[in-house]
C-alpha atoms as a PDB file:
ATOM      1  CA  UNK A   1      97.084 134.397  82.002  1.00  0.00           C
ATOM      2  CA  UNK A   2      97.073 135.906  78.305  1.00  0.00           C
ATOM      3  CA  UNK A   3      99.706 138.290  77.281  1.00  0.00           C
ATOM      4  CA  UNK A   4      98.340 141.636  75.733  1.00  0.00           C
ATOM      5  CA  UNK A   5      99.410 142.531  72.498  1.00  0.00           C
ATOM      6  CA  UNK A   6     100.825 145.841  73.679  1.00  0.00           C
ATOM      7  CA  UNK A   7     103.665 144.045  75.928  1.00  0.00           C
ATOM      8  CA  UNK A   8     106.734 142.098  74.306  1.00  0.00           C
ATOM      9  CA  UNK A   9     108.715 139.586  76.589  1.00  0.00           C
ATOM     10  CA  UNK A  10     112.768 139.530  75.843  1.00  0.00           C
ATOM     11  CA  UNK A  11     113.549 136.454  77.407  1.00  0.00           C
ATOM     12  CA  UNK A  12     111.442 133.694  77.571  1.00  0.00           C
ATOM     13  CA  UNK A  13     111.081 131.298  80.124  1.00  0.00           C
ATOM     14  CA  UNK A  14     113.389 128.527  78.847  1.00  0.00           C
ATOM     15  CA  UNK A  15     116.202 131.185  78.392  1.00  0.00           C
ATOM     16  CA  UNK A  16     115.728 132.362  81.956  1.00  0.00           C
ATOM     17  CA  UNK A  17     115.457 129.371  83.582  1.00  0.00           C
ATOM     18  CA  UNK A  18     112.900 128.949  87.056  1.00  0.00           C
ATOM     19  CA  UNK A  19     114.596 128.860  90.073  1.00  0.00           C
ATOM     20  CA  UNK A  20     114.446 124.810  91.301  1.00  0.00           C
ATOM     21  CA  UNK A  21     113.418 126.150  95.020  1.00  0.00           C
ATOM     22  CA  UNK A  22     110.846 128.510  95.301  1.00  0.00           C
ATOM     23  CA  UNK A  23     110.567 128.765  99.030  1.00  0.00           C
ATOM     24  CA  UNK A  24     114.210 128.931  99.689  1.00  0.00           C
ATOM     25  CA  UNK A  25     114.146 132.394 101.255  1.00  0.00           C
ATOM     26  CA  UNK A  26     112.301 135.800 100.754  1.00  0.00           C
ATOM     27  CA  UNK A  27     115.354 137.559  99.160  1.00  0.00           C
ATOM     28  CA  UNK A  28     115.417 135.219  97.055  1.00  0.00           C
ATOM     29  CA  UNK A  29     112.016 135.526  95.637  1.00  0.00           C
ATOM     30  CA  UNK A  30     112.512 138.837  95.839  1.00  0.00           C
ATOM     31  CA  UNK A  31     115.548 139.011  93.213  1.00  0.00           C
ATOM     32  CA  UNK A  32     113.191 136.337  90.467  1.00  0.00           C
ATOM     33  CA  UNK A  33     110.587 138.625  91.044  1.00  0.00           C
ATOM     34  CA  UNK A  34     112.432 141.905  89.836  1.00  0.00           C
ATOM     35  CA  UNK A  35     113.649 139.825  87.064  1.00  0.00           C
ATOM     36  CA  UNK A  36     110.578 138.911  85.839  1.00  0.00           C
ATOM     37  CA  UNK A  37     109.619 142.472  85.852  1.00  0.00           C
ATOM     38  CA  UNK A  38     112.834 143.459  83.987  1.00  0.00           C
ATOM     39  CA  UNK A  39     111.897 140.675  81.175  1.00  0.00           C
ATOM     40  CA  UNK A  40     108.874 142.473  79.930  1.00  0.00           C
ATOM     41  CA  UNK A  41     109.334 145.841  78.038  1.00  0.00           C
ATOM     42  CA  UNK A  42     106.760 148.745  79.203  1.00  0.00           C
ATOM     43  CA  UNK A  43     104.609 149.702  76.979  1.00  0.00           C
ATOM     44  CA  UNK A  44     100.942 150.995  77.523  1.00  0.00           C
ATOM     45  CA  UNK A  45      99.381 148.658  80.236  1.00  0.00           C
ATOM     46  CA  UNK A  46     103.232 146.376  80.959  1.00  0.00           C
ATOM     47  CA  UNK A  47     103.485 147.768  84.533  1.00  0.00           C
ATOM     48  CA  UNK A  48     100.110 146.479  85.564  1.00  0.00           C
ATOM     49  CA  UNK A  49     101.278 142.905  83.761  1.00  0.00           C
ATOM     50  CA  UNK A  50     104.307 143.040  85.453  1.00  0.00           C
ATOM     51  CA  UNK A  51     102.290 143.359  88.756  1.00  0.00           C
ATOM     52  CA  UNK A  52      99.916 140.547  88.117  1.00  0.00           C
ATOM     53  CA  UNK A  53     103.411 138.231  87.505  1.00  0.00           C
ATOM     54  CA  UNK A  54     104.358 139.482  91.048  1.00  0.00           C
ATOM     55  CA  UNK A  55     101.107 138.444  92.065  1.00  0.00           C
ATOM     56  CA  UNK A  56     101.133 135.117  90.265  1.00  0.00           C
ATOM     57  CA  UNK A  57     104.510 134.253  91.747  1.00  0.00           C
ATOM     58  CA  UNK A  58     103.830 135.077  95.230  1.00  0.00           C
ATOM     59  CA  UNK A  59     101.349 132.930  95.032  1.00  0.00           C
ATOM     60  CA  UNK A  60     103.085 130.053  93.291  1.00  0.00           C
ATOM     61  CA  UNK A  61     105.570 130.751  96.225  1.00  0.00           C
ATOM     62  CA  UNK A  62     102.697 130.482  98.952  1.00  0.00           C
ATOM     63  CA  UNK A  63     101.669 126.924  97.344  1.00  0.00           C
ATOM     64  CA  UNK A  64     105.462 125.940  97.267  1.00  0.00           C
ATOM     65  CA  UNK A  65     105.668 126.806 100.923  1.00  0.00           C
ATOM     66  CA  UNK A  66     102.469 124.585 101.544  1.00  0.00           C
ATOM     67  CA  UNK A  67     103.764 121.947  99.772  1.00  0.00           C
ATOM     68  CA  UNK A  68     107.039 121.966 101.657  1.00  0.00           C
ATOM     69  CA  UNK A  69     104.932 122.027 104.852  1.00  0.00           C
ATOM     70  CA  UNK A  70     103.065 119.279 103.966  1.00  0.00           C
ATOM     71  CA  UNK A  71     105.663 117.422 103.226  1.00  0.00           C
ATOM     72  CA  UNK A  72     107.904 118.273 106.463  1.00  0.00           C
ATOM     73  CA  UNK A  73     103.974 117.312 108.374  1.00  0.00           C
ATOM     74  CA  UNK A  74     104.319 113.620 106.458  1.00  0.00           C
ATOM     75  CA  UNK A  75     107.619 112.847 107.094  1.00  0.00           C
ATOM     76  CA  UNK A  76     107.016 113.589 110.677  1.00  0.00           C
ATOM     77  CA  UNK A  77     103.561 111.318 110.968  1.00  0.00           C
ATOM     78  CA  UNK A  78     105.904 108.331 109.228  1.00  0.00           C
ATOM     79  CA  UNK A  79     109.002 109.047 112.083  1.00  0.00           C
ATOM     80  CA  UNK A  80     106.371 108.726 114.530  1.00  0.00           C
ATOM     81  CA  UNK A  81     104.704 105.400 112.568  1.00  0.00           C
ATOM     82  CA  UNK A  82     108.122 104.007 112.558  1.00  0.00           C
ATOM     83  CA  UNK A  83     108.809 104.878 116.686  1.00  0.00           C
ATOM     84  CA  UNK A  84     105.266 103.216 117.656  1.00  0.00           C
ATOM     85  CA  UNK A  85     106.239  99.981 115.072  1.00  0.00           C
ATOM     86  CA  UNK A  86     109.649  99.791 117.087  1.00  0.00           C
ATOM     87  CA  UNK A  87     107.920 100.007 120.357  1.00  0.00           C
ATOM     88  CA  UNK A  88     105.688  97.695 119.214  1.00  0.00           C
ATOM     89  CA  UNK A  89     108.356  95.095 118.680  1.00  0.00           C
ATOM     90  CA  UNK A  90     110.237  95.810 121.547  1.00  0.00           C
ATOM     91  CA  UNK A  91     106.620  94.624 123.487  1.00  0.00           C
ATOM     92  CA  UNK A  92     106.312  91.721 121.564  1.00  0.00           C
ATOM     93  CA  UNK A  93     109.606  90.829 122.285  1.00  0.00           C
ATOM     94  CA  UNK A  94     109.501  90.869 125.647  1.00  0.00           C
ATOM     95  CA  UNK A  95     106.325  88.792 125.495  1.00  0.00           C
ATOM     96  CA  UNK A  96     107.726  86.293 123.613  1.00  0.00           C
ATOM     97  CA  UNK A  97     110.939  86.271 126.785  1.00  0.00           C
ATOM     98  CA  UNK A  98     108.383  85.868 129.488  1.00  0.00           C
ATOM     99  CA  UNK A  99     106.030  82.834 127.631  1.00  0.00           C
ATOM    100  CA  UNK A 100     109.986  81.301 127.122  1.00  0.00           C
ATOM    101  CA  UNK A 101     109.827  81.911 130.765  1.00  0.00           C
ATOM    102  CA  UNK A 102     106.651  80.439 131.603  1.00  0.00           C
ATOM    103  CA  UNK A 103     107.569  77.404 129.494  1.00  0.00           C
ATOM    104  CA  UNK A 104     110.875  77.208 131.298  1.00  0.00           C
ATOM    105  CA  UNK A 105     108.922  76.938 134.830  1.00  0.00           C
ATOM    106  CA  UNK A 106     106.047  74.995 133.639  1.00  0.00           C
ATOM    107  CA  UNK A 107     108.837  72.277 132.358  1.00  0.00           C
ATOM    108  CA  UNK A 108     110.724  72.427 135.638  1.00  0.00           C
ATOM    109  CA  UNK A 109     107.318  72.501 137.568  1.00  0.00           C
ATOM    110  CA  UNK A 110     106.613  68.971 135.391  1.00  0.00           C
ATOM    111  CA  UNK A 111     109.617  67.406 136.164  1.00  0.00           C
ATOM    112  CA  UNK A 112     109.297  68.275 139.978  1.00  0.00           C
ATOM    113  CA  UNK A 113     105.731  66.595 140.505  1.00  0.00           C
ATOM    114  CA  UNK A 114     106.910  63.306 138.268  1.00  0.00           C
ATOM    115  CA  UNK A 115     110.041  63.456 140.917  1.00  0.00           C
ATOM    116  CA  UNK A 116     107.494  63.603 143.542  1.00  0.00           C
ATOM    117  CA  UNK A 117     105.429  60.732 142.118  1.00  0.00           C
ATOM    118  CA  UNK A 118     108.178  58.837 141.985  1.00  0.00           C
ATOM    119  CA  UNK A 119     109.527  59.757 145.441  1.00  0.00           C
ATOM    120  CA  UNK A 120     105.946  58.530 146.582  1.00  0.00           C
ATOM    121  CA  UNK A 121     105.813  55.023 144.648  1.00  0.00           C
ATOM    122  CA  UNK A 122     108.617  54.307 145.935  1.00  0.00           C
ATOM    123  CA  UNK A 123     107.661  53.780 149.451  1.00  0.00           C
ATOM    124  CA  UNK A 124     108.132  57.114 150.819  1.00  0.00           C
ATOM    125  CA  UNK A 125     104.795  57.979 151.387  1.00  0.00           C
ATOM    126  CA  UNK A 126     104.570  55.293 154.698  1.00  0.00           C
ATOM    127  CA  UNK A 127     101.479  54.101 153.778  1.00  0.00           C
ATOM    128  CA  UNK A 128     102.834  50.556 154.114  1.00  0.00           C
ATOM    129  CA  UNK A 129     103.690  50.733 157.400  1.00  0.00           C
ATOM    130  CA  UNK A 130     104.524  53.959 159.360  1.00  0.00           C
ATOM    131  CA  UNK A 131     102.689  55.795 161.723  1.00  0.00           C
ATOM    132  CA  UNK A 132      99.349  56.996 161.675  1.00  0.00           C
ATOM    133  CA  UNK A 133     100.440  60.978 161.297  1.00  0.00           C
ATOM    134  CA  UNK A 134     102.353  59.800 158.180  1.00  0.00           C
ATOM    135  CA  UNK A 135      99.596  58.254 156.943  1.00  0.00           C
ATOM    136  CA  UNK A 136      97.215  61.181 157.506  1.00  0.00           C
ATOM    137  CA  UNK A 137      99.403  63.421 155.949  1.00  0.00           C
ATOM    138  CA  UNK A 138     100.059  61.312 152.635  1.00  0.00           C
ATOM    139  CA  UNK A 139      96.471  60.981 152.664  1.00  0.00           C
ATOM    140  CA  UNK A 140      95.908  65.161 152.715  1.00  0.00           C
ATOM    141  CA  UNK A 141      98.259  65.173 150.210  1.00  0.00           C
ATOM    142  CA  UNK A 142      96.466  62.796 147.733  1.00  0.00           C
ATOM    143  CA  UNK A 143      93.455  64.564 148.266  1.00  0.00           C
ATOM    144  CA  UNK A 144      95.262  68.258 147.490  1.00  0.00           C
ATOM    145  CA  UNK A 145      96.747  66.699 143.886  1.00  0.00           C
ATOM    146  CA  UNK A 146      93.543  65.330 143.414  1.00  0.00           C
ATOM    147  CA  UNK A 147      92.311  68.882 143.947  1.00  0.00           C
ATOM    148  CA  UNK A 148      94.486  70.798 142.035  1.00  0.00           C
ATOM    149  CA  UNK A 149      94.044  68.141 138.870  1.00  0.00           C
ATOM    150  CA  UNK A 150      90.283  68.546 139.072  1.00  0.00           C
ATOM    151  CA  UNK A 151      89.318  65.526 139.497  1.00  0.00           C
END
């Protein structure tokens, strides 16, 4: 915006200083603005200037306000990027408890069946002598490991 040659300013922008939060509150606003309009000195078309710097900073005030909201609309998006991160983790770390889990049982499971092989080359299984229901049964069982292994 140009100034006319018919209006003089008394203060200039420097001297006055701009207000470091624009959207703090209407009053406010409303104070700068009636400052601004005391700076210039009427002359023939200074009231309709005076109107267009009302205009001017309303506006600037609008796009402040936008800003701000913006902003506030960012910060939130992050708080919630942060919440779904520490949820995240909080997942992962309770996978990580139950594989520690699983390895805990799979280890104990290991050690049980190499108890069990033992317990059966040791002459538990009554295959050398014993009765014939013993036998039968050690025989399932051989046949339900061999099973399970695949083979």
């Amino acid at each position: 915006m140009s100034w006319p040659r018919s209006c003089t300013v008394r203060n200039s922008w420097s001297i006055m200083g701009m207000p470091g939060d624009f959207a703090a509150d209407y009053q406010q606003a409303t104070l700068y603005i009636k400052r601004l309009e005391a700076t210039v000195v009427p002359m023939d078309d200074a009231p309709l200037w005076a109107h267009q710097l009302k205009n001017d900073f309303n506006e600037m005030c609008n796009t402040v306000n936008e800003m701000h909201n913006t902003v506030n609309e960012m910060h939130n998006t992050v708080k919630e990027m942060y919440n779904t991160v520490n949820e995240t983790n909080n997942r992962l770390l309770r996978v990580e408890e139950t594989l520690d889990n699983m390895t805990d049982v799979k280890n104990i499971a290991k050690e049980q069946a190499k108890m069990w092989n033992l317990s059966q080359l040791s002459g538990s299984s009554g295959s050398v002598g014993g009765s014939e229901s013993t036998k039968a049964r050690d025989k399932e069982k051989g046949r339900a490991i061999k099973s399970i292994r695949g083979e």
